[in-house]
Protein backbone atom coordinates (compact mmCIF):
# COMPACT_ATOMS: atom_id res chain seq x y z
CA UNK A 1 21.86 -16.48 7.03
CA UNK A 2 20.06 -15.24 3.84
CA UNK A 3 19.26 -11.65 2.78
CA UNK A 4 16.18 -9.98 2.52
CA UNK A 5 16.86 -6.40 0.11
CA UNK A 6 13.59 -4.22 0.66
CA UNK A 7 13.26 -1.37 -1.77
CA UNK A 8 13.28 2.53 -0.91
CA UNK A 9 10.48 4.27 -3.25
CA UNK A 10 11.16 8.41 -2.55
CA UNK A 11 8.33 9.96 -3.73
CA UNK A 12 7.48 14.21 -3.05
CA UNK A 13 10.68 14.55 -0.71
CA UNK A 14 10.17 11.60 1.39
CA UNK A 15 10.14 7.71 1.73
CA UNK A 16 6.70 6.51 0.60
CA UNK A 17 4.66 4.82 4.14
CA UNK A 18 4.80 1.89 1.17
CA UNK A 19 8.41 1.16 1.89
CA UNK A 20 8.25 1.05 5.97
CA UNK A 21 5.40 -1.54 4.94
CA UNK A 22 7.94 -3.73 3.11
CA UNK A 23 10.13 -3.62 6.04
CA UNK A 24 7.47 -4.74 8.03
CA UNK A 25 7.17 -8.04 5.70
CA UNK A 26 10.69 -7.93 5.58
CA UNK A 27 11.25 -8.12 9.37
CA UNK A 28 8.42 -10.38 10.27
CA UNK A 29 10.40 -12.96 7.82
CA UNK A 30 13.30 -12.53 9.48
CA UNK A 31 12.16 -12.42 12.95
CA UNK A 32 10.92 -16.50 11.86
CA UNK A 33 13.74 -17.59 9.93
CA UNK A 34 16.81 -15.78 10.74
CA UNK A 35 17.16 -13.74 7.69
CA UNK A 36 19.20 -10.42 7.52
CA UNK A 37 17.33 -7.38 6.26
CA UNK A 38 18.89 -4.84 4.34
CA UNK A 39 17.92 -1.93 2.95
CA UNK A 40 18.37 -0.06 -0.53
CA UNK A 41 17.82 3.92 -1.50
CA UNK A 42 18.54 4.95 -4.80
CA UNK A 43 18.72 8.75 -6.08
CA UNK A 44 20.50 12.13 -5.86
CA UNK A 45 21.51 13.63 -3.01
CA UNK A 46 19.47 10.90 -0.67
CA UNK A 47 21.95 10.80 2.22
CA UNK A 48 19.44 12.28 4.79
CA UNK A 49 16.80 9.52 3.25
CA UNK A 50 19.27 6.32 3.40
CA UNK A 51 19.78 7.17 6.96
CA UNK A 52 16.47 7.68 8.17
CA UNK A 53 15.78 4.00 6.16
CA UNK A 54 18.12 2.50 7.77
CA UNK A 55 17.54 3.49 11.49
CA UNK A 56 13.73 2.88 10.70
CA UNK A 57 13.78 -0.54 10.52
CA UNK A 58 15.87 -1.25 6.95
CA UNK A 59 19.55 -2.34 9.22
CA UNK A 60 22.14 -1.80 6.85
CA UNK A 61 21.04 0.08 4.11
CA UNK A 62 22.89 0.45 0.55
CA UNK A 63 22.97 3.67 -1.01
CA UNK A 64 23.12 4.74 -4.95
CA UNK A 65 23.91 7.97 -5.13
CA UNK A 66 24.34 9.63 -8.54
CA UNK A 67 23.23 12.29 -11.07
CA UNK A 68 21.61 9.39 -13.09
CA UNK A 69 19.60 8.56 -10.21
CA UNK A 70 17.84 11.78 -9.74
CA UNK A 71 14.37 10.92 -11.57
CA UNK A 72 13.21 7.74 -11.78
CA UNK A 73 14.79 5.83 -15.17
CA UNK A 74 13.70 1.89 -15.63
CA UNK A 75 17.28 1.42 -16.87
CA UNK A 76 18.82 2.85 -14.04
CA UNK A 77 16.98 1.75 -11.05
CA UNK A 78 17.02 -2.03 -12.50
CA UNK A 79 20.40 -1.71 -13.10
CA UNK A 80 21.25 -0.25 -8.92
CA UNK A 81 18.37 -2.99 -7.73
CA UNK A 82 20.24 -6.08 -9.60
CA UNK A 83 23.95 -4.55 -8.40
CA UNK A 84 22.59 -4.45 -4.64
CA UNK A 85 20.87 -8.01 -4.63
CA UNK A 86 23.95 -9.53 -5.88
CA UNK A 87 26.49 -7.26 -3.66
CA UNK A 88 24.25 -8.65 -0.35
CA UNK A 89 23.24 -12.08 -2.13
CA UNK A 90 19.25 -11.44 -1.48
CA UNK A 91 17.54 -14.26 -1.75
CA UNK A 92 14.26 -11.80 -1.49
CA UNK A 93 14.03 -8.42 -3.05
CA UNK A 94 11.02 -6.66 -2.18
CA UNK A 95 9.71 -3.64 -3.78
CA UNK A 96 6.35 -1.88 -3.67
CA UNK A 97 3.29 -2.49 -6.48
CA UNK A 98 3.47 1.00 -6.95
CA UNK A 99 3.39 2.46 -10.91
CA UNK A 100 7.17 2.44 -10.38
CA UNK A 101 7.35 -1.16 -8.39
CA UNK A 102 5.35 -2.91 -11.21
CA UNK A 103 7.60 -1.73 -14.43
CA UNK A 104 10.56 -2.09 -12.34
CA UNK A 105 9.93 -5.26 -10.72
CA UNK A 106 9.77 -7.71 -13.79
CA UNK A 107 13.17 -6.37 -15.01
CA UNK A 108 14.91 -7.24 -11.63
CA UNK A 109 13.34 -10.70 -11.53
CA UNK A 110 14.56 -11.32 -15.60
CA UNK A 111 17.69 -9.89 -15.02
CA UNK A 112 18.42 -11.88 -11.76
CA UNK A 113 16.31 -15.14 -14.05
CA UNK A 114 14.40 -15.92 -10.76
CA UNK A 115 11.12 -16.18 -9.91
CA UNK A 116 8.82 -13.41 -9.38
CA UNK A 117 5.36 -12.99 -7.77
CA UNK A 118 3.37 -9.79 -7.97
CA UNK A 119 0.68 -7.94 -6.09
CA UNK A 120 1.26 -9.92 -3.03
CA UNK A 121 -0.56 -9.10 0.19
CA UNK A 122 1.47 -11.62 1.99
CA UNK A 123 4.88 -13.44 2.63
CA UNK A 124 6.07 -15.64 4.78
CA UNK A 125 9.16 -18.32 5.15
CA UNK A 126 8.36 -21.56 2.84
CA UNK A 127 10.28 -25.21 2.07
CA UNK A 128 13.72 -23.70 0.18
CA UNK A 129 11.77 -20.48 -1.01
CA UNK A 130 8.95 -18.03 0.26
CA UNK A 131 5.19 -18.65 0.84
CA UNK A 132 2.92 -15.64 -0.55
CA UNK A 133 -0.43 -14.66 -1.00
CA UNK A 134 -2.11 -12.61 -3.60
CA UNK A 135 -5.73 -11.51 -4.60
CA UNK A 136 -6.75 -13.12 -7.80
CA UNK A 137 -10.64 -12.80 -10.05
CA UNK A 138 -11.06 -9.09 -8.91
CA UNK A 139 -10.50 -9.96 -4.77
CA UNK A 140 -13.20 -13.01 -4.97
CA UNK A 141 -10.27 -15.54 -4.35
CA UNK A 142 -6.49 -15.83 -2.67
CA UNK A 143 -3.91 -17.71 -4.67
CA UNK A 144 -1.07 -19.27 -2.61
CA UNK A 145 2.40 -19.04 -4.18
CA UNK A 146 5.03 -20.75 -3.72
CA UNK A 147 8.84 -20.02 -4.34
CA UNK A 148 12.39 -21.76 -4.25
CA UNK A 149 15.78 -19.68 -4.49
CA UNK A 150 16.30 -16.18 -4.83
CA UNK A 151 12.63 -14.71 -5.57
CA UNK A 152 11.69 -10.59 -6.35
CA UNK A 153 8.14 -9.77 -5.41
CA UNK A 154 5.94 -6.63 -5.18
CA UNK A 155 3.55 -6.05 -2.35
CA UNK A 156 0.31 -4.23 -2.38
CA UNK A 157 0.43 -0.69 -0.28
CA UNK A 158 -1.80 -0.90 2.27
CA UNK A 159 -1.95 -5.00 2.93
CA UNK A 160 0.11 -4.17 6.27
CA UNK A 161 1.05 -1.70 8.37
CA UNK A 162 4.25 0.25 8.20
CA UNK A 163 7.30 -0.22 10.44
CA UNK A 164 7.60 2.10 13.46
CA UNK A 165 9.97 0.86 15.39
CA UNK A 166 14.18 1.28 14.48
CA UNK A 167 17.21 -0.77 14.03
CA UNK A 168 20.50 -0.32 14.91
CA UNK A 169 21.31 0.65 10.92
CA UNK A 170 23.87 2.07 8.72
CA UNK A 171 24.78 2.91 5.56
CA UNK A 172 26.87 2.05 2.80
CA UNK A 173 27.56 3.96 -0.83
CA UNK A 174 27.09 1.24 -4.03
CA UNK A 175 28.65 2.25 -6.55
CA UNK A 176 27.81 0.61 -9.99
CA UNK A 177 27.25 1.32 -13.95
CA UNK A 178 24.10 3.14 -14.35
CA UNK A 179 24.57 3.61 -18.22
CA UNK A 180 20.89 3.65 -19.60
CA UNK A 181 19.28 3.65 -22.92
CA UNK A 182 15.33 4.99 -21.63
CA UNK A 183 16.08 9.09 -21.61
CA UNK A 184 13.98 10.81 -18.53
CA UNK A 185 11.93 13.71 -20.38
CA UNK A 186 9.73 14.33 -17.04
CA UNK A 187 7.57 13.43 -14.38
CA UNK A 188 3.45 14.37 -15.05
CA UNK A 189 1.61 14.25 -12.09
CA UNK A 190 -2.64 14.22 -12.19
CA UNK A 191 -4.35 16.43 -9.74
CA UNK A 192 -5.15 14.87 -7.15
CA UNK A 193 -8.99 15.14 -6.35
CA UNK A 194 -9.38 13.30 -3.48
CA UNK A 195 -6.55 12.08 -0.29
CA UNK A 196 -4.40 8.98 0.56
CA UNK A 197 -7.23 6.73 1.87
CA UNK A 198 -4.14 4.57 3.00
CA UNK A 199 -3.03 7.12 5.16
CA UNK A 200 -6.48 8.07 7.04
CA UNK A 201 -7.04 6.79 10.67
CA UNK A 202 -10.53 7.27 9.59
CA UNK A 203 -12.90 6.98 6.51
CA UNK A 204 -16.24 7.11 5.77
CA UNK A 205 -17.52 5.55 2.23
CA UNK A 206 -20.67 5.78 0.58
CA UNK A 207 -22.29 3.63 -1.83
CA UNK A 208 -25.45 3.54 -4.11
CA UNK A 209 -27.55 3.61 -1.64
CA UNK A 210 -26.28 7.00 -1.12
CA UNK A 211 -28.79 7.92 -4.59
CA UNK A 212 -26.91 10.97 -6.17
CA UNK A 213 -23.30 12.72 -6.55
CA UNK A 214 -24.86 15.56 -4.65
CA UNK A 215 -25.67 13.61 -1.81
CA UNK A 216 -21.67 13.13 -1.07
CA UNK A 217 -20.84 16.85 -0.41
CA UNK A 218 -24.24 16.92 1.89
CA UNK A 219 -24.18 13.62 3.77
CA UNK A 220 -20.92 11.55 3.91
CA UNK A 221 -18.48 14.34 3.55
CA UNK A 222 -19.29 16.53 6.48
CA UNK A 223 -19.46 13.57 8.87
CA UNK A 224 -15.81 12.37 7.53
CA UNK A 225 -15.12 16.21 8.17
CA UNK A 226 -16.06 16.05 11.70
CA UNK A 227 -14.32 12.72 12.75
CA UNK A 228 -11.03 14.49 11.16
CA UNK A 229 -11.59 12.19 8.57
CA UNK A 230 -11.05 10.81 4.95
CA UNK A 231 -14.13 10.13 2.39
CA UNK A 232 -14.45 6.97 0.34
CA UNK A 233 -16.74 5.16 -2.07
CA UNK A 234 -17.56 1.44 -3.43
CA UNK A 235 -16.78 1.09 -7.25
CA UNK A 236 -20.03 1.73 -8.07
CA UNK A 237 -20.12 4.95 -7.10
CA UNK A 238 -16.77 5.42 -9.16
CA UNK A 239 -17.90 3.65 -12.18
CA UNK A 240 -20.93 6.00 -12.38
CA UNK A 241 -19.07 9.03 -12.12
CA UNK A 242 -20.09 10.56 -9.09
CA UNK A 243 -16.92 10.46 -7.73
CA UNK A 244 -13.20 9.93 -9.23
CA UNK A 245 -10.96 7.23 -8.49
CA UNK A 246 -9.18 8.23 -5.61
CA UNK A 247 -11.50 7.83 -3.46
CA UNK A 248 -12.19 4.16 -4.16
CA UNK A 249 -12.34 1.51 -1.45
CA UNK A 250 -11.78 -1.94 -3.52
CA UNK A 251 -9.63 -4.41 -4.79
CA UNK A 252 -9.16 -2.28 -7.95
CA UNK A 253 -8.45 1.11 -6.01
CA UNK A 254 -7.14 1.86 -2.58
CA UNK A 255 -6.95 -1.40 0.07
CA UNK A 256 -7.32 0.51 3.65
CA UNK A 257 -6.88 -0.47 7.24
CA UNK A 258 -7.97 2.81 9.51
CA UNK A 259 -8.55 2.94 13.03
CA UNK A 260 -12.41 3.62 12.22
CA UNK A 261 -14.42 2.98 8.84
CA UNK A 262 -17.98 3.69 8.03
CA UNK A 263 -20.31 2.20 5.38
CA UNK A 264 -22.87 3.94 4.34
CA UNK A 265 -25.34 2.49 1.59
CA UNK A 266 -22.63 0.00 0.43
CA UNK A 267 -23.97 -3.95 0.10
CA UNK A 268 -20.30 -5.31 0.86
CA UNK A 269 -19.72 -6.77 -2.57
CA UNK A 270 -16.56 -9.14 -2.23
CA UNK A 271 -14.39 -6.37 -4.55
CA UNK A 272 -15.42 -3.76 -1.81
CA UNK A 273 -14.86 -5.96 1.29
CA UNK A 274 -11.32 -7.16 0.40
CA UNK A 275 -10.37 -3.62 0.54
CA UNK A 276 -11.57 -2.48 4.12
CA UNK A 277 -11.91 -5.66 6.09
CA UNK A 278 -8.65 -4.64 7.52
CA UNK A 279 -10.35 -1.91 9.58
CA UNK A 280 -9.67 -1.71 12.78
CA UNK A 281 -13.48 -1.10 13.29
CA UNK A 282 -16.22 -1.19 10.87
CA UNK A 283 -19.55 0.32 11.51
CA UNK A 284 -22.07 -0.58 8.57
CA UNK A 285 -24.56 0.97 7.92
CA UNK A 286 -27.47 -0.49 5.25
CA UNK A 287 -31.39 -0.98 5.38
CA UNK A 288 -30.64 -4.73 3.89
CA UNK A 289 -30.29 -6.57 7.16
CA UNK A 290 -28.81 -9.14 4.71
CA UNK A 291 -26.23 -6.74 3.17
CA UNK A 292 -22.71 -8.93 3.66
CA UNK A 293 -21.20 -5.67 4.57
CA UNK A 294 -22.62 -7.06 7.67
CA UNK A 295 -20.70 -9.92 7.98
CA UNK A 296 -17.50 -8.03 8.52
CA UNK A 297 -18.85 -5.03 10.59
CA UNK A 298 -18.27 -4.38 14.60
CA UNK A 299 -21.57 -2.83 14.36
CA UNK A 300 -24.14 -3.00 12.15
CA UNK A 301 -26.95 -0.32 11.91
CA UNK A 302 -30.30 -1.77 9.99
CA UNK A 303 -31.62 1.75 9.21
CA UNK A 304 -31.96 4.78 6.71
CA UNK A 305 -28.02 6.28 6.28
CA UNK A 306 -30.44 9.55 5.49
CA UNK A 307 -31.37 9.23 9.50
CA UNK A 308 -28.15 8.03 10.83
CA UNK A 309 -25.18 9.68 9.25
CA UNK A 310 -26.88 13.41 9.75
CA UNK A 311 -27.39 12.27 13.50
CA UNK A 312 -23.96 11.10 13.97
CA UNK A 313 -22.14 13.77 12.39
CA UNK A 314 -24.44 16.35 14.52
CA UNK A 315 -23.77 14.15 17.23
CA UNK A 316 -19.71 14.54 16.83
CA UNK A 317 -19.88 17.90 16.24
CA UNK A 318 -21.87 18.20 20.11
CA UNK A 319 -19.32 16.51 21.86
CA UNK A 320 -16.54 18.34 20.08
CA UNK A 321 -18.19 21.64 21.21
């Protein structure tokens, strides 16, 4: 039975939703081809964390659990990932495309000299090796990858959901040389201007056909506010400058999945669709009956967003009370 090591990211006093997602790759491999999962937490003081991992869905979950550990350190966290893959002999080590995922990652998969796939939105079993699936020429395409032997790959948050069920789990200390050269000075973190669009059971996004900035705070914002909502835009909207990059929808900013997502003035360019066709629903909303944001919605509204987004937030806010 081979191993499957998924990769605990702790990130403002808690396991990022990115991880659980990983152990929902992890376990839909495993449910197919018999693989063990096991988990892996690295840190200070991340008892509490390991355990919650591993009754969440990680089984047994290795801890690293030292001083060194504290803030994240390329040296160190390369060094605990490569001890726990070959302590549980993974044969897949997965680990989020986060900005810590993507300069750890590479490190694992040269210090382990296997192969390594990035940015996938997809794995499966395959012929001696893994099967994955990642977005290539700006979300216009999907490459199919293929691996044999022991593989480390980094999956896109928000390309599944994360795990909510448990496992019958426990955990186990790793202890290993953590001696690094790379010094942590400290963390910077940018304000953030907008939410976790990966997080929102509900968004609404605007596009160009929105016409201004000022338009946002008037039109798409208060009906996102009444659904108990999230707001969003395509890239356009973000390369212009009317709004700032968290709140992009897209291929090259947040890939969503909500229970309920609105488009409002947005075409459905093949960058924007890639990152919402996940929706649960999709309402569109466009005066283009040809718009391809049509080809993906539940329903689609051929009409002025100026009409229908005032109507339906007024008309949320009636039935609310």
């Amino acid at each position: 039975m081979g191993t499957i090591l998924v990769v605990a990211e702790i990130q403002k006093g808690a396991i990022r939703e990115a991880s659980y997602e990983l152990v929902t790759a992890a376990r839909s491999i495993a449910d197919a081809g018999g693989h063990e999962v096991n988990g892996l937490v690295i840190g200070s003081g991340i008892g509490e964390f390991a355990s919650e991992f591993a009754s969440k869905g990680a089984g047994k979950t290795l801890v690293v659990d030292d001083a060194a550990a504290e803030n994240y350190n390329v040296d160190v966290f390369s060094k605990a990932i490569k001890a726990a893959a070959e302590s549980t002999g993974a044969e897949l080590i997965l680990i989020s495309n986060t900005p810590t995922g993507w300069d750890v990652a590479p490190r694992i998969a040269a210090g382990l000299d296997c192969a390594f796939v990035s940015d996938a939105i997809k794995v499966e079993n395959g012929d001696g090796g893994f099967n994955f699936r990642r977005r290539i020429f700006n979300g216009k395409l999907d490459a199919e990858i293929s691996t044999s032997g022991r593989t480390v790959a980094s999956m896109q948050p928000g390309a599944q959901t994360a795990f909510e069920g448990s496992s019958d789990g426990s955990t186990e200390a790793l202890s290993t040389d953590l001696a690094a050269t790379a010094k942590f000075i400290e963390i910077k973190i940018a304000e953030s201007t907008g939410v976790d669009l990966t997080k929102a059971d509900v968004i609404v996004s605007g596009g160009r056909g929105v016409g201004d900035p000022e338009k946002f705070p008037e039109v798409i914002q208060p009906l996102a506010d009444a659904l108990g909502g999230a707001m969003g835009a395509s890239r356009p909207v973000v390369d212009a400058g009317w709004l700032d990059h968290p709140y992009q929808v897209g291929s090259s900013g947040q890939i969503v999945a909500p229970k309920l997502y609105i488009a409002a003035g947005i075409s459905g360019a093949i960058q924007h669709l890639v990152g919402m066709k996940a929706s649960n629903f999709i309402v569109a909303i466009n005066k283009d009956p040809d718009a391809p944001i049509f080809e993906v919605a539940d329903i689609g509204v051929v009409a002025d967003l100026f009409d229908i987004v005032p109507a339906l937030t007024a008309a949320v806010k009636d039935a609310k009370g």
